[in-house]
Protein backbone atom coordinates (compact mmCIF):
# COMPACT_ATOMS: atom_id res chain seq x y z
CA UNK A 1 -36.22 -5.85 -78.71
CA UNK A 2 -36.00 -8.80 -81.16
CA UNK A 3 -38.16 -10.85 -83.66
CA UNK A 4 -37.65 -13.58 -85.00
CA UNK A 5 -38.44 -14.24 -89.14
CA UNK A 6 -40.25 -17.52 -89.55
CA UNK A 7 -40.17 -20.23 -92.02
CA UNK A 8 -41.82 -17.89 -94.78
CA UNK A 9 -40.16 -15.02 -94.50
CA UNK A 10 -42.52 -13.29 -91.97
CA UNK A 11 -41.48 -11.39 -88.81
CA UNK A 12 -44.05 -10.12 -85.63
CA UNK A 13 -42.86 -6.81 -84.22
CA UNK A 14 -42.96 -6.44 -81.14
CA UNK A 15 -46.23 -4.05 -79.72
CA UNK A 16 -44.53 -1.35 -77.94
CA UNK A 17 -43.37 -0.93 -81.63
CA UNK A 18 -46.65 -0.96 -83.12
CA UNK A 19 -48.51 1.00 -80.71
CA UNK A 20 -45.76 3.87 -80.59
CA UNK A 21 -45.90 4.23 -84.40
CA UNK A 22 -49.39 3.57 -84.72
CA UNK A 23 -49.27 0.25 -86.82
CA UNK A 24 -52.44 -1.89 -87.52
CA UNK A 25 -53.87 -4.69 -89.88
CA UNK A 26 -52.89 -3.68 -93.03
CA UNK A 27 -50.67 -0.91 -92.52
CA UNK A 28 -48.13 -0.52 -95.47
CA UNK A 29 -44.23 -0.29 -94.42
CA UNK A 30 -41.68 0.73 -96.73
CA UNK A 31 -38.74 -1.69 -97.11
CA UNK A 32 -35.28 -0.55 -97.50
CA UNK A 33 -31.56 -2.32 -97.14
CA UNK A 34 -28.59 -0.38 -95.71
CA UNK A 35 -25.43 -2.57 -95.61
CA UNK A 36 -26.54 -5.09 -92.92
CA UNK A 37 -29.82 -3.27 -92.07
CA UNK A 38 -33.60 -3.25 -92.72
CA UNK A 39 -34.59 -0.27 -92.27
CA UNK A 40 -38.88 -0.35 -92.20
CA UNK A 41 -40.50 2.96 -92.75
CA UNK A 42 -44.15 3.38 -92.22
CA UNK A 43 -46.01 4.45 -95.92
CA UNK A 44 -47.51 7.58 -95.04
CA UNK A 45 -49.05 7.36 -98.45
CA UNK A 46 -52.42 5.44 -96.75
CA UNK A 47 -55.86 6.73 -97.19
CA UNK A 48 -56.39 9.40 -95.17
CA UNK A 49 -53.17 11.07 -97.30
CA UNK A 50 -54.65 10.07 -100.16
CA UNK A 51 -57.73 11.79 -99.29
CA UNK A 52 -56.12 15.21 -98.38
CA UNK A 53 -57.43 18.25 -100.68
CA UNK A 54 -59.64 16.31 -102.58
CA UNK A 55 -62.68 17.74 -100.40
CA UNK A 56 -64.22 21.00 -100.92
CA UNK A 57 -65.62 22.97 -97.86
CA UNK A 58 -69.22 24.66 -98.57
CA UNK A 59 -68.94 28.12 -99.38
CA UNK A 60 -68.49 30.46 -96.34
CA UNK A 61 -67.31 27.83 -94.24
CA UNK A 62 -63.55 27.33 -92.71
CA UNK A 63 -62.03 24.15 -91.28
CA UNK A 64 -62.48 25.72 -87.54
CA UNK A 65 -66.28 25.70 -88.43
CA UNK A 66 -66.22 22.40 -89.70
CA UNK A 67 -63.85 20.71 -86.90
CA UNK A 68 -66.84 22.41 -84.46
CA UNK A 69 -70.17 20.68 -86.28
CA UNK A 70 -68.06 17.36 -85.97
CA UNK A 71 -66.68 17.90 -82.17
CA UNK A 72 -68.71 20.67 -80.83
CA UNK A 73 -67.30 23.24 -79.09
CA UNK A 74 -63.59 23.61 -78.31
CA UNK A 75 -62.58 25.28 -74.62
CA UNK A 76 -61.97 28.55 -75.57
CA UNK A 77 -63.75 28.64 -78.37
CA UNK A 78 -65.45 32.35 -78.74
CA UNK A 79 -69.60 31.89 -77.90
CA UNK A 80 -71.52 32.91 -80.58
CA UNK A 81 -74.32 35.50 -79.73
């Protein structure tokens, strides 16, 4: 695959790059220079890692529980009587 940088400095990757690692408008990548390289990392430091412990679950209640009132039942999931 190639991409070319244009006059300002900006380059398109290609999509089956951006689909595979999930990159969309506004996703952060990490730049970093090795020798001749670019190596582009994507940030996982985005929102949803921002966001991670900073919830509290009501008392009582685990993340199974949770996950269920959001997506219902899971197959196999035990039927409560």
């Amino acid at each position: 695959m190639e991409a070319t940088v244009a006059e300002r400095g900006q380059i398109t990757l290609p999509k089956a790059v951006r689909d595979a690692l999930g990159l969309t408008k506004g996703t952060q990548l990490k730049v970093e220079l090795d020798g001749g390289r670019i190596i582009l990392r994507k940030n996982v430091d985005d929102a949803i890692s921002r966001a991670r412990g900073r919830f509290k679950l009501p008392p009582g209640m685990t993340t199974d529980d949770v996950m269920r009132e959001l997506r219902g039942r899971a197959p196999g999931d035990p039927v409560d009587a």
